[in-house]
N, C-alpha and C. Protein backbone atom coordinates (compact mmCIF):
# COMPACT_ATOMS: atom_id res chain seq x y z
N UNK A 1 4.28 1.26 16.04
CA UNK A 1 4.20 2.19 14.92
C UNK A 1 2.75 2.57 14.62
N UNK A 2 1.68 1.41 14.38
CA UNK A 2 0.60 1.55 14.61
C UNK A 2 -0.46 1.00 15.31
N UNK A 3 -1.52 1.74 15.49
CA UNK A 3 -2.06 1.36 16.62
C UNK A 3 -3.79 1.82 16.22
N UNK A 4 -4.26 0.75 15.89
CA UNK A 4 -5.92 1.09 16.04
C UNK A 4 -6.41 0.70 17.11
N UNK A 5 -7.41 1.42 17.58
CA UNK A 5 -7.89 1.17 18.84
C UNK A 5 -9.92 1.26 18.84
N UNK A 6 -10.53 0.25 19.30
CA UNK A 6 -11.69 -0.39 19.16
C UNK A 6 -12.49 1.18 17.93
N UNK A 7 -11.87 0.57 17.10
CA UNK A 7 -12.55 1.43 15.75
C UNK A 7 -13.67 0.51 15.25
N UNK A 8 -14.54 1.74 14.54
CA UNK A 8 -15.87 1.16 14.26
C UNK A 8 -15.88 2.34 13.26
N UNK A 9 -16.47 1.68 11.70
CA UNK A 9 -16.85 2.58 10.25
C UNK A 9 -17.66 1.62 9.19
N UNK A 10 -17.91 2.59 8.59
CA UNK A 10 -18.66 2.24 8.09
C UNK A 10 -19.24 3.18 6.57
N UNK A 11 -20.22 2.48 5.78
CA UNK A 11 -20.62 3.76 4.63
C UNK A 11 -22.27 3.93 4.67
N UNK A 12 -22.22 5.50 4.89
CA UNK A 12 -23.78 5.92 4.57
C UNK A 12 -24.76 5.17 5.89
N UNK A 13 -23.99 5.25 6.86
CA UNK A 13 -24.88 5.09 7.79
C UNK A 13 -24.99 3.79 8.54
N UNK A 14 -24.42 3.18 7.70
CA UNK A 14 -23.95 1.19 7.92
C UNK A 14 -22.81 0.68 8.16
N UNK A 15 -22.72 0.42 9.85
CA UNK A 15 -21.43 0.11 10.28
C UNK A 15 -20.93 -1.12 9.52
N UNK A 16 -19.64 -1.12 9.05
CA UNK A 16 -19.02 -2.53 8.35
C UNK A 16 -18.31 -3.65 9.49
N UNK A 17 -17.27 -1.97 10.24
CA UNK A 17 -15.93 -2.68 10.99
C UNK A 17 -16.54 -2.67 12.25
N UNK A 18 -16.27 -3.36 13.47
CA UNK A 18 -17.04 -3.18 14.52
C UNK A 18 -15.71 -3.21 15.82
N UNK A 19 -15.37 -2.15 16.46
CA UNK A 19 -14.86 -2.17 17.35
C UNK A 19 -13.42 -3.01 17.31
N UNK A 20 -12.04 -2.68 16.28
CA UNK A 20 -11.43 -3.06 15.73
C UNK A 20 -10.22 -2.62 15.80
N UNK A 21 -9.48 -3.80 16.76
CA UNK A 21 -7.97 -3.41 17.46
C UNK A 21 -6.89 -4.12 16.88
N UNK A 22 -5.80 -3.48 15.87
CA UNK A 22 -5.11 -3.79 15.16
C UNK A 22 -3.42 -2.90 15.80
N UNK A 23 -2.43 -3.76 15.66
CA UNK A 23 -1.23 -3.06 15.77
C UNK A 23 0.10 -3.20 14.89
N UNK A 24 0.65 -2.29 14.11
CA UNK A 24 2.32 -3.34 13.91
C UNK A 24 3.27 -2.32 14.45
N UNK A 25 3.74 -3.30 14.42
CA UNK A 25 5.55 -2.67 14.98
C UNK A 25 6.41 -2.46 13.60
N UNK A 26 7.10 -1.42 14.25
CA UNK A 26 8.42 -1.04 13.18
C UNK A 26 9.04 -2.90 12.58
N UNK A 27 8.88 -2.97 11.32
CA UNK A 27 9.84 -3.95 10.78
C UNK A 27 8.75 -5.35 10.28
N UNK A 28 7.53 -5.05 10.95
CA UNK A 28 6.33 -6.25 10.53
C UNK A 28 5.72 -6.00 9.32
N UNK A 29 5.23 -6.90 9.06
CA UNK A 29 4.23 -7.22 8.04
C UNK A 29 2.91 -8.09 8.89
N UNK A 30 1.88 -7.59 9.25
CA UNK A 30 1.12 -7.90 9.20
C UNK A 30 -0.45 -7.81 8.45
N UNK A 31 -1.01 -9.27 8.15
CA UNK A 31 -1.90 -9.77 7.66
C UNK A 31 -3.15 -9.80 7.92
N UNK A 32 -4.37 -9.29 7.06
CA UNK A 32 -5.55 -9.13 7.56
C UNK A 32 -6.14 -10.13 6.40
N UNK A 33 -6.73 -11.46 6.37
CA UNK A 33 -7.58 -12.04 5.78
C UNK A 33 -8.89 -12.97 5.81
N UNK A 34 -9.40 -12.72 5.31
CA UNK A 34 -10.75 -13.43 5.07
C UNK A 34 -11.77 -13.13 3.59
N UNK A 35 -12.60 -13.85 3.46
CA UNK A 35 -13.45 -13.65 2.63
C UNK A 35 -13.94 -12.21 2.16
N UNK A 36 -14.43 -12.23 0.48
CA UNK A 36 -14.89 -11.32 0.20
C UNK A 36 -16.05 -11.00 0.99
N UNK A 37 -15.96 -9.41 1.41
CA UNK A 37 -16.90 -8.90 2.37
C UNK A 37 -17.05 -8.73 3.68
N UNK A 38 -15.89 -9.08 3.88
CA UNK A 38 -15.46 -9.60 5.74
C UNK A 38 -15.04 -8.39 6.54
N UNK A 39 -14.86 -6.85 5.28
CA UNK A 39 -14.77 -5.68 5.96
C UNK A 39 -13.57 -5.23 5.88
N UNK A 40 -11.86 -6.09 4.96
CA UNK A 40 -10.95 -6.22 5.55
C UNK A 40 -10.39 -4.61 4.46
N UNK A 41 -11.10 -3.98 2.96
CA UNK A 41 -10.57 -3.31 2.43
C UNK A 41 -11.52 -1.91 3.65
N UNK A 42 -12.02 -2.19 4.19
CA UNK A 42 -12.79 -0.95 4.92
C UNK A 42 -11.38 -0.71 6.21
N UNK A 43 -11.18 -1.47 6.81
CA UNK A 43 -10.48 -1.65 7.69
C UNK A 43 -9.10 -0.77 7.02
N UNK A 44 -8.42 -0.82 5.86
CA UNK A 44 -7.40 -0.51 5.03
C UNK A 44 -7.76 1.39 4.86
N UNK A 45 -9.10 1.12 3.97
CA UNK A 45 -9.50 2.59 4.28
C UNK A 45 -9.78 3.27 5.12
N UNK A 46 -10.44 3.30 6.05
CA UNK A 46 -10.09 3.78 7.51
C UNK A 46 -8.86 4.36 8.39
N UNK A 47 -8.13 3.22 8.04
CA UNK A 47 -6.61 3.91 8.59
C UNK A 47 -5.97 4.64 8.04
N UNK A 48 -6.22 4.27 6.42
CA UNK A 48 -5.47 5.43 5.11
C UNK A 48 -6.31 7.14 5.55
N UNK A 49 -7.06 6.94 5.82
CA UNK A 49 -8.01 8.33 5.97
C UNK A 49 -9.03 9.00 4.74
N UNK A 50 -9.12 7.29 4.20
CA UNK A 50 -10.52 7.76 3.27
C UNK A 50 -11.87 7.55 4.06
N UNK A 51 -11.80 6.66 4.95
CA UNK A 51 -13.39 7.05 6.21
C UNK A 51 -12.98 7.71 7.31
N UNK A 52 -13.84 8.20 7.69
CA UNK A 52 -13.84 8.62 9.71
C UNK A 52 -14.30 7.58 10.05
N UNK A 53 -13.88 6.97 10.88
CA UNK A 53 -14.43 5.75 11.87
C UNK A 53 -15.77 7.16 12.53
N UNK A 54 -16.55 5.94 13.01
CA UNK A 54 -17.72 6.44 13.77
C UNK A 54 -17.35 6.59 15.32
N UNK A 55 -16.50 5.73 15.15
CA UNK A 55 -15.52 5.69 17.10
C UNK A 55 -14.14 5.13 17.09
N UNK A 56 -14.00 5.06 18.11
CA UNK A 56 -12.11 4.39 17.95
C UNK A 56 -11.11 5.67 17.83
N UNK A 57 -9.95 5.15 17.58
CA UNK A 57 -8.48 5.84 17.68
C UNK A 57 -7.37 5.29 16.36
N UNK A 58 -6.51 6.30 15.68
CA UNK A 58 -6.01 5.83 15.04
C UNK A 58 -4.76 5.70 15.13
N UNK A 59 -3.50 6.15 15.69
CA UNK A 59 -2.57 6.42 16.10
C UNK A 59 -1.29 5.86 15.60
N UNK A 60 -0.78 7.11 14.85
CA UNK A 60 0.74 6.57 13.92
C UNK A 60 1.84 7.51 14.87
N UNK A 61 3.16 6.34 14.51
CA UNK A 61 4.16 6.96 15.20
C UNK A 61 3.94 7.96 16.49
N UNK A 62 2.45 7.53 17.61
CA UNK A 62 2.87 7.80 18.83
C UNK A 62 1.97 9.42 18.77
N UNK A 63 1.27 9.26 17.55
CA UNK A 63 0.33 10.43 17.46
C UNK A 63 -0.84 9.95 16.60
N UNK A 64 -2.19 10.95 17.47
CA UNK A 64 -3.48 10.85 16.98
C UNK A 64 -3.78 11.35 15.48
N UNK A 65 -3.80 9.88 14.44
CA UNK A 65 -4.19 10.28 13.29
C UNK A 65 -5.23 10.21 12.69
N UNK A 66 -6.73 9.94 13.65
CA UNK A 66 -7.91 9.05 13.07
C UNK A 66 -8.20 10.16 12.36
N UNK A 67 -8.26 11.77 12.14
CA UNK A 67 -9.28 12.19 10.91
C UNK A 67 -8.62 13.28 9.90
N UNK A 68 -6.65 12.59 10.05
CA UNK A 68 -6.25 12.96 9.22
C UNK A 68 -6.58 12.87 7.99
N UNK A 69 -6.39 13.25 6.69
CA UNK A 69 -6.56 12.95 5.64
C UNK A 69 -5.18 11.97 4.30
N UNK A 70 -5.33 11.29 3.80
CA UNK A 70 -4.47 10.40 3.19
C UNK A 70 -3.15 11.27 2.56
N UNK A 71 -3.02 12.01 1.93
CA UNK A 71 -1.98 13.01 1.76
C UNK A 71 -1.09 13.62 3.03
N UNK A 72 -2.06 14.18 3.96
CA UNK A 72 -0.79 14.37 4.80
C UNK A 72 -0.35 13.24 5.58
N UNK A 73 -1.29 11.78 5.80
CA UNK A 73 -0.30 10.83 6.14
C UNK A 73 0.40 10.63 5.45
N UNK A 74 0.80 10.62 4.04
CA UNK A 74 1.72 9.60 3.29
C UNK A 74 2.99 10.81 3.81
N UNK A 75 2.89 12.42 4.44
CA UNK A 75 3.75 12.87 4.59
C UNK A 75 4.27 12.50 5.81
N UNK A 76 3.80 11.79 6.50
CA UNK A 76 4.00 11.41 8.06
C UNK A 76 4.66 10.07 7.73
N UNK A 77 4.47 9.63 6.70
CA UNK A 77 5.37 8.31 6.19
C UNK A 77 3.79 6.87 6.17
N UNK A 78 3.05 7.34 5.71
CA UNK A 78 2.04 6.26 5.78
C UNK A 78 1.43 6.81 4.66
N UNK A 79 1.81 5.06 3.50
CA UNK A 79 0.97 5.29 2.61
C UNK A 79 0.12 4.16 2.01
N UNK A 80 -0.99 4.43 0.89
CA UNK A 80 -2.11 3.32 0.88
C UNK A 80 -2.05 3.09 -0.69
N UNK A 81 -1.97 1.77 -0.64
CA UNK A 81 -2.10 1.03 -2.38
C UNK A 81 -3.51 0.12 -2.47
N UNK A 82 -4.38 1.08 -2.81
CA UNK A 82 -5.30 0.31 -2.98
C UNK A 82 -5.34 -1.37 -4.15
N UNK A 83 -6.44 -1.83 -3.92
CA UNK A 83 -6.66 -2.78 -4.79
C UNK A 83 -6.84 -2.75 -6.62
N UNK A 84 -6.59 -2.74 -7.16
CA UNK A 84 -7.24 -2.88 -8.79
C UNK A 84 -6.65 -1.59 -9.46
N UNK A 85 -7.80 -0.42 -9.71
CA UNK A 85 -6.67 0.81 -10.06
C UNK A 85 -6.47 1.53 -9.52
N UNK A 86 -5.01 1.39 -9.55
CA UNK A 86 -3.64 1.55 -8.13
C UNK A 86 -2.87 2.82 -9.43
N UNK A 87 -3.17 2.71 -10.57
CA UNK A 87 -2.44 3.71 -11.39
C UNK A 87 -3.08 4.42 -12.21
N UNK A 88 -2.44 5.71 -12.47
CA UNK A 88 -3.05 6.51 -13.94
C UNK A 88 -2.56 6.07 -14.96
N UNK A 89 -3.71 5.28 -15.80
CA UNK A 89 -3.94 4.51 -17.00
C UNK A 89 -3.54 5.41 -18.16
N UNK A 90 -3.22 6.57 -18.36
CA UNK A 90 -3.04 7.24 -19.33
C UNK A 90 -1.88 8.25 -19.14
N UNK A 91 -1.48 8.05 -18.25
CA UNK A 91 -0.09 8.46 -18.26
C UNK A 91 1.03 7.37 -18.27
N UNK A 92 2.23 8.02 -18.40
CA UNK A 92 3.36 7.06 -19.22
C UNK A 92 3.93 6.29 -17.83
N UNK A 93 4.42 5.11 -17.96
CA UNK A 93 5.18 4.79 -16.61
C UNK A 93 5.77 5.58 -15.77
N UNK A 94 6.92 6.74 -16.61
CA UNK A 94 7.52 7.73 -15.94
C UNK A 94 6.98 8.50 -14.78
N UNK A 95 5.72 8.49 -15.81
CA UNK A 95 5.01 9.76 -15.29
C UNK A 95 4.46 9.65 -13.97
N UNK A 96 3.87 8.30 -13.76
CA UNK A 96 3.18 7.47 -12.79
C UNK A 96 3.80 8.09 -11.89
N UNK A 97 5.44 7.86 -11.67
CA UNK A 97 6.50 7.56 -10.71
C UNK A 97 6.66 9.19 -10.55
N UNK A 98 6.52 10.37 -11.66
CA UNK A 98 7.09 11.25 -10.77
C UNK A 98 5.83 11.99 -10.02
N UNK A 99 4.62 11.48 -11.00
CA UNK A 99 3.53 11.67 -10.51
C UNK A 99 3.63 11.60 -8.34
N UNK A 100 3.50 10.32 -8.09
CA UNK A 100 4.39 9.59 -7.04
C UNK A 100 5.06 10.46 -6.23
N UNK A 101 6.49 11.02 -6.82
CA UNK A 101 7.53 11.48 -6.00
C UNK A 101 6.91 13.05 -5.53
N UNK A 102 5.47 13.52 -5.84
CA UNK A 102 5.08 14.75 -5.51
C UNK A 102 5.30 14.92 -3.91
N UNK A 103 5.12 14.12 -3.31
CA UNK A 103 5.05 14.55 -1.70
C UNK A 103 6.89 14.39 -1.42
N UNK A 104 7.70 13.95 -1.96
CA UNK A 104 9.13 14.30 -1.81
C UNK A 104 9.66 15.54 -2.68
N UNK A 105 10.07 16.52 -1.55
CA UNK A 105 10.78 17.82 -1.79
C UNK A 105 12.10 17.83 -2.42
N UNK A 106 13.13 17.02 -2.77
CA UNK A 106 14.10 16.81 -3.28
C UNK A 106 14.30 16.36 -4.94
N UNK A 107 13.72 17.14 -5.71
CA UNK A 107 13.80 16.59 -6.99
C UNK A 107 14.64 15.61 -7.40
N UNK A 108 16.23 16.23 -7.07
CA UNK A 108 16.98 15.09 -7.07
C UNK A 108 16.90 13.68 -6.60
N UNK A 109 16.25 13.86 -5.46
CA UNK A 109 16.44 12.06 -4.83
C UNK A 109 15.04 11.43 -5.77
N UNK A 110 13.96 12.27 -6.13
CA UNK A 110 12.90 11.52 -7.03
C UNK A 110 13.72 11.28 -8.59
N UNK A 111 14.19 11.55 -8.72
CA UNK A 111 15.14 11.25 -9.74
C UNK A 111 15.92 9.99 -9.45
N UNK A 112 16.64 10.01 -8.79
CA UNK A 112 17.39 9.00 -8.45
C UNK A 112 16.70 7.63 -8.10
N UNK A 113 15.52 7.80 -7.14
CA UNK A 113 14.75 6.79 -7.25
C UNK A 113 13.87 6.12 -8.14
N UNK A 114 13.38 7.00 -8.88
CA UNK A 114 12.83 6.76 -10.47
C UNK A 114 14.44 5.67 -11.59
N UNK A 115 15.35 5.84 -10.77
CA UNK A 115 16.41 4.89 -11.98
C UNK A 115 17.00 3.88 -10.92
N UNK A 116 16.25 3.90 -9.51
CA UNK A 116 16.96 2.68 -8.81
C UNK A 116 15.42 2.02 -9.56
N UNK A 117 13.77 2.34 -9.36
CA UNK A 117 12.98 1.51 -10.04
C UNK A 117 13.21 0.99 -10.66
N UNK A 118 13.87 2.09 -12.04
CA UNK A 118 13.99 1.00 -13.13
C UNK A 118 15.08 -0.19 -13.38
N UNK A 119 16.08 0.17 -12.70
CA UNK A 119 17.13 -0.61 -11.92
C UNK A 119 16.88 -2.32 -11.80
N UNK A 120 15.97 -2.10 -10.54
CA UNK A 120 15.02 -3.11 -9.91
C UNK A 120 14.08 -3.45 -10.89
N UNK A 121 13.29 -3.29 -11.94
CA UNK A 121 12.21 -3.25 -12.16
C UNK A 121 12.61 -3.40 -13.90
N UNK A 122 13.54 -4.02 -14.34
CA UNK A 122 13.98 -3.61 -15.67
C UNK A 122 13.00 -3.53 -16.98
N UNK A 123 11.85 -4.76 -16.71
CA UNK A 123 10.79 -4.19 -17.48
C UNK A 123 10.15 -2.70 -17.77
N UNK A 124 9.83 -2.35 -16.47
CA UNK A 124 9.10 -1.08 -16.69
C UNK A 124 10.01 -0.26 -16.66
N UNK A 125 11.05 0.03 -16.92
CA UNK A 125 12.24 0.40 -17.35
C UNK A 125 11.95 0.84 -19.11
N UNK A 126 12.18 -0.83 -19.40
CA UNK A 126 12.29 -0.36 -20.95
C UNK A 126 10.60 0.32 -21.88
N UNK A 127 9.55 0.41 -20.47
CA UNK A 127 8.18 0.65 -20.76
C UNK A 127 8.08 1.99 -20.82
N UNK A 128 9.29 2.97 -20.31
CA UNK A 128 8.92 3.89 -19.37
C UNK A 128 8.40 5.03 -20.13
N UNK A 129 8.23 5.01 -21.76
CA UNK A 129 7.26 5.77 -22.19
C UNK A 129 6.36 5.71 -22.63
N UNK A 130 5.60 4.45 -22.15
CA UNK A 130 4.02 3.79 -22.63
C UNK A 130 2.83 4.16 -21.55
N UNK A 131 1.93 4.13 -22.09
CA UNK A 131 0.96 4.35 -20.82
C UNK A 131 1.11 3.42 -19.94
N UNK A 132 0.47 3.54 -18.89
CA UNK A 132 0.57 2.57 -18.08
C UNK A 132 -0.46 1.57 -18.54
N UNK A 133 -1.32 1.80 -19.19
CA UNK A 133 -2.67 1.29 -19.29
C UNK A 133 -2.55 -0.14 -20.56
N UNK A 134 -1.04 0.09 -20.77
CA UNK A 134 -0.44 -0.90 -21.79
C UNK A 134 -0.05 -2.37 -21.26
N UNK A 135 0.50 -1.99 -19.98
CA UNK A 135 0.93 -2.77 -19.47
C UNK A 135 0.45 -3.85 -18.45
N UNK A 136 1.08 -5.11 -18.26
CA UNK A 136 0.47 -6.22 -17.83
C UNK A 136 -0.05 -5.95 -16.49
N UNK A 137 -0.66 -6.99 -15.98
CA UNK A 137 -1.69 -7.22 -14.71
C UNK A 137 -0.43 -6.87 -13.51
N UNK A 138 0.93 -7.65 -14.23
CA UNK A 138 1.48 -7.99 -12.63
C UNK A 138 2.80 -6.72 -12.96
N UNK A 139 2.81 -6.16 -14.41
CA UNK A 139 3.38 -4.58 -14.25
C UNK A 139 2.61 -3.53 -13.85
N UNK A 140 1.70 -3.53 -14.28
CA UNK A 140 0.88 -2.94 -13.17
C UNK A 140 1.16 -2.58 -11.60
N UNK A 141 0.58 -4.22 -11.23
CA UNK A 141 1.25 -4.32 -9.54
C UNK A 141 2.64 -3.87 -9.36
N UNK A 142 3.63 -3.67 -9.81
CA UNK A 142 5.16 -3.55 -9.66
C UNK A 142 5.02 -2.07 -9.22
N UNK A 143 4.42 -1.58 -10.62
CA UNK A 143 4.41 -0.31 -10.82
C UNK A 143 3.62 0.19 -9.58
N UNK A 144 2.65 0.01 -9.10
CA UNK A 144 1.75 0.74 -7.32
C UNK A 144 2.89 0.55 -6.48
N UNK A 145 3.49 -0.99 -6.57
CA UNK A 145 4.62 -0.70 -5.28
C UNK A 145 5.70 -0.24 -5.67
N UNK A 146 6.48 0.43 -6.68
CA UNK A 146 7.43 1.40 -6.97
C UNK A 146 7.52 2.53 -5.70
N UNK A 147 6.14 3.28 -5.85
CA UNK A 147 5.86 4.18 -4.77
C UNK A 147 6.49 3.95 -4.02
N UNK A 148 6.40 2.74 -3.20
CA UNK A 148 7.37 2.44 -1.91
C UNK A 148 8.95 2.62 -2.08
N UNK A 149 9.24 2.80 -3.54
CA UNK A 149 10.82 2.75 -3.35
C UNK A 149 10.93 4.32 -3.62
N UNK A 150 9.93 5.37 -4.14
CA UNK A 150 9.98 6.58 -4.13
C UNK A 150 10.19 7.53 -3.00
N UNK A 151 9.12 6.60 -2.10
CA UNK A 151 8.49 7.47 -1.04
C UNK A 151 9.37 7.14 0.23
N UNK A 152 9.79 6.08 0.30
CA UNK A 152 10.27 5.42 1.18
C UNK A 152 9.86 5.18 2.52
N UNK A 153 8.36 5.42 3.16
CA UNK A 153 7.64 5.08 3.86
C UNK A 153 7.89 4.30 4.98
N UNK A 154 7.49 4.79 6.26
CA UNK A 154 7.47 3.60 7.40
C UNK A 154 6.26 2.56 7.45
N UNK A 155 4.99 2.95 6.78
CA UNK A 155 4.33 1.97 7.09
C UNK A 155 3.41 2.37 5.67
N UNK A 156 2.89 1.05 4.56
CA UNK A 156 2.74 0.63 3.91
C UNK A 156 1.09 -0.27 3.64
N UNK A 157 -0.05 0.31 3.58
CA UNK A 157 -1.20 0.01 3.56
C UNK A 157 -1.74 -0.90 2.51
N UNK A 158 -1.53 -2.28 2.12
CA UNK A 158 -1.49 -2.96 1.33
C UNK A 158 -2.94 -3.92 0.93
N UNK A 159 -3.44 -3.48 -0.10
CA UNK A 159 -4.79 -4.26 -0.23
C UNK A 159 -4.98 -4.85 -1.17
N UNK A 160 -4.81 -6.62 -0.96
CA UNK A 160 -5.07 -7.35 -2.19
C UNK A 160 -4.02 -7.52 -3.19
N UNK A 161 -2.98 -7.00 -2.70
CA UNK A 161 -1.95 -7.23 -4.04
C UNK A 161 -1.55 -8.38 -4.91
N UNK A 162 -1.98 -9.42 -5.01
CA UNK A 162 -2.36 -10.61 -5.81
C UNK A 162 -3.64 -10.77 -6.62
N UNK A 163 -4.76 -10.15 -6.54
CA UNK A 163 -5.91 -9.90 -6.68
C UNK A 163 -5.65 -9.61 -8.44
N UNK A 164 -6.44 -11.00 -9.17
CA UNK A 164 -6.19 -10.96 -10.35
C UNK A 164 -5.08 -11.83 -10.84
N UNK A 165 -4.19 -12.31 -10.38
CA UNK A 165 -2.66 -12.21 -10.95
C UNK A 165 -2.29 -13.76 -10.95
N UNK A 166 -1.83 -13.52 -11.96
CA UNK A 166 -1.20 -15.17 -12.18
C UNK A 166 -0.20 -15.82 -11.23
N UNK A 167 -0.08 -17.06 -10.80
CA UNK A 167 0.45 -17.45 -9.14
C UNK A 167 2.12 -17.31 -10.17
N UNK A 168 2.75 -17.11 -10.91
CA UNK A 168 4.07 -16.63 -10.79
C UNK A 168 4.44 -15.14 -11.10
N UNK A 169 3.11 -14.71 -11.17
CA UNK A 169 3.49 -13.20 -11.32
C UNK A 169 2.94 -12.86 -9.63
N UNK A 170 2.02 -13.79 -9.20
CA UNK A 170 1.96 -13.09 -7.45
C UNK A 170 3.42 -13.91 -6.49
N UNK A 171 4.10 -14.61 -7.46
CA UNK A 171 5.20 -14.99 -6.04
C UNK A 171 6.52 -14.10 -6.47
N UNK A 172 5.98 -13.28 -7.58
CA UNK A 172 7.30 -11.81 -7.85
C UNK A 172 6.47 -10.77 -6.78
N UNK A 173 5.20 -11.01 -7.04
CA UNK A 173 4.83 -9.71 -6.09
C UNK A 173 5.46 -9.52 -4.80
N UNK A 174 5.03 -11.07 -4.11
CA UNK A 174 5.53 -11.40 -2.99
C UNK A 174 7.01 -11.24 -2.48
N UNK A 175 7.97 -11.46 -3.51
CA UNK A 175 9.13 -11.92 -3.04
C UNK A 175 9.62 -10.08 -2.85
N UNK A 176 9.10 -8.89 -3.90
CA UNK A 176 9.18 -7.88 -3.36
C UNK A 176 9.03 -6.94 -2.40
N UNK A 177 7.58 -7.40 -1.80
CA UNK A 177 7.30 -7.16 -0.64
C UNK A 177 8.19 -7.26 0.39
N UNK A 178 8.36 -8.82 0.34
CA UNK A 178 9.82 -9.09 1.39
C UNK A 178 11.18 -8.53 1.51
N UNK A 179 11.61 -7.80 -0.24
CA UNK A 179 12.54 -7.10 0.00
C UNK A 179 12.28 -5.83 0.70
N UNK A 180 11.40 -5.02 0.43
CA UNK A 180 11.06 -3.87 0.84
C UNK A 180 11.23 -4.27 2.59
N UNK A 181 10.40 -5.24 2.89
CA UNK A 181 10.66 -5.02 4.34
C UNK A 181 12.20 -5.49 4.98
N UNK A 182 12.75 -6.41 4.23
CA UNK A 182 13.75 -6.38 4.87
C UNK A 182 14.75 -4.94 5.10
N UNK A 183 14.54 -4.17 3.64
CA UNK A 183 14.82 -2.68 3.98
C UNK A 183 13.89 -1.87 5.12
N UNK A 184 13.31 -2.29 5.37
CA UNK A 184 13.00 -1.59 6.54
C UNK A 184 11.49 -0.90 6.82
N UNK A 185 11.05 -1.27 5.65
CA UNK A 185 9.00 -0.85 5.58
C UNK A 185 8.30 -1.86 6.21
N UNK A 186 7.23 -1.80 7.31
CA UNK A 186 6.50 -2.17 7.52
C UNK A 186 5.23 -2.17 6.73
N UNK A 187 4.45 -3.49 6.74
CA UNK A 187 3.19 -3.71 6.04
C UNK A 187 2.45 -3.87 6.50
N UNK A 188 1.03 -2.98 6.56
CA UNK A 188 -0.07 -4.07 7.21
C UNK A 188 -1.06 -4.72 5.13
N UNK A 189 -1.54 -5.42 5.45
CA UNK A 189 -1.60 -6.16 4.26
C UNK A 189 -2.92 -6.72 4.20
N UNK A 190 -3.42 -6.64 3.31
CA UNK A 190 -4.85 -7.30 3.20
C UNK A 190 -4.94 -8.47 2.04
N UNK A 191 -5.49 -9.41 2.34
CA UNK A 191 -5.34 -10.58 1.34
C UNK A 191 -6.22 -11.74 1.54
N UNK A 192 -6.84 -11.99 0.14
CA UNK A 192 -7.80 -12.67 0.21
C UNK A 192 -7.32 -14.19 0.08
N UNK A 193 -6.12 -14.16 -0.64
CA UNK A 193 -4.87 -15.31 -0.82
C UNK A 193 -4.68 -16.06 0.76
N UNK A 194 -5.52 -16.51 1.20
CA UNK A 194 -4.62 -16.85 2.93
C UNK A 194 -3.47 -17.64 2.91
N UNK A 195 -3.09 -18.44 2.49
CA UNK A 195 -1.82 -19.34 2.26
C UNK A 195 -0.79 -18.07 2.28
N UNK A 196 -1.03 -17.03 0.99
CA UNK A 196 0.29 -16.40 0.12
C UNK A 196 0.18 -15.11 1.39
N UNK A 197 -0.92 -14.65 1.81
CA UNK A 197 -0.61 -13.60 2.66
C UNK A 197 -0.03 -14.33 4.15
N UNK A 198 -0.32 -15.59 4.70
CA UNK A 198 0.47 -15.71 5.95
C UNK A 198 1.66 -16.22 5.31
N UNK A 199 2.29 -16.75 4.54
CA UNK A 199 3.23 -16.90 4.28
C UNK A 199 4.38 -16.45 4.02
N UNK A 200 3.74 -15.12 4.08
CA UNK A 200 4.41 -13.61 3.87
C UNK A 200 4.84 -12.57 5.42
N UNK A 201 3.98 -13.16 5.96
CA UNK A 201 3.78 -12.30 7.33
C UNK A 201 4.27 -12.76 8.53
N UNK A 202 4.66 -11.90 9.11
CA UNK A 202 4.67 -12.20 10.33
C UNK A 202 3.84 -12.53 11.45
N UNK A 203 2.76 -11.85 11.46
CA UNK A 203 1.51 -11.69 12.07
C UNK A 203 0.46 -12.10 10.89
C-alpha cells in the first residue's frame, strides 16, 4: 500500500531523515519509535505531503505520490493526524466532524457517519455543541481519530497519539485504533510510548 523509498528531508536546508525505506501493507499497523528528535514526526510529514523530500520516492496504492500535496492525498485515501492540535479549538464538536467530512461528496453518508461517531463515541456525542477547545486531553484525541470513521481511509498517518494522556485514557486510545484496523485501515504510527506503540503493531 505504501512504499517509501531511500527518502531524505529535511527543514531550511538541514537534512533530518536520511535515506529512509519504510513499507505497510493493506491491513498493518506499523510503528515508528524512538526518542524525542530521532526525526520520526518528519518522517510522518514527508509522506503526508507537508515536506518534499530532497530525494527518494513516495508511492501510495502503486502510484508516485512524493510531491503530492496533503488534501489530494487524503482524496486518494491517505490521511495525517498530527500530534497536539489535531482540532479547531473554536468550533463546536459537530463542526470539527463536518468540518472533516469536506473531502466526502455524499452529504448523506457525512451525516450518517457523524451519528455512527457519536454512536461510538457517546461522550462527544452529548458535547456536540461545545467547542472543542472545552474538551478533555483524551476527547480531544477521540475527536482527530473520528476523521477516520468519516473519511474512511486506507492508510492512516498517526503521530504520537498518546502524547500527553493519561495511561487509561491512552489504552481507550489504543483499543480504538485496533478497532479501526480490524475494520480494515491501515496505520503507520509514530510513538514515543515504545511498549504501547509495539504493543499495538504489527511491525
Amino acid at each position: 500500500m505504501l512504499d517509501v523509498i531511500d527518502v531524505s528531508a529535511g527543514y531550511n536546508g538541514m537534512i533530518i531523515i536520511h535515506d529512509i525505506n519504510i513499507s505497510v501493507s493493506k491491513g498493518e499497523i506499523v510503528c515508528i519509535i524512538g526518542p524525542n528528535g530521532a526525526g520520526k514526526s518528519t518522517v510522518l510529514r514527508t509522506v503526508a505531503g507537508q515536506l518534499i523530500p530532497v530525494k527518494g520516492q513516495v508511492m501510495f496504492l502503486g502510484k508516485e505520490v512524493t510531491n503530492v500535496e496533503p488534501g489530494e492525498k487524503g482524496k486518494l485515501g491517505m490521511i495525517f493526524i498530527p500530534q497536539g492540535d489535531n482540532i479547531f479549538p473554536n468550533l463546536t464538536v459537530k463542526e470539527n466532524l463536518e468540518i472533516a467530512g469536506i473531502l466526502v461528496e455524499n452529504s448523506e453518508a457525512v451525516d450518517q457517519s457523524i451519528s455512527e461517531v457519536f454512536d461510538r463515541f457517546p461522550n462527544l456525542g452529548k458535547k456536540r455543541t461545545i467547542p472543542a477547545r472545552e474538551l478533555s486531553g483524551g476527547e480531544r484525541q477521540l475527536l482527530a481519530l473520528s476523521r477516520i470513521l468519516l473519511l474512511k481511509p486506507h492508510l492512516v498517518l498517526l503521530d504520537e497519539p498518546s502524547l500527553g494522556l493519561a495511561p487509561n485514557v491512552v489504552d481507550t486510545i489504543f483499543e480504538q485504533i485496533r478497532a479501526m484496523n480490524r475494520d480494515g485501515v491501515s496505520f503507520l504510527l509514530v510513538e514515543q510510548n515504545a511498549r504501547k506503540g509495539l504493543s499495538v503493531s504489527h511491525r
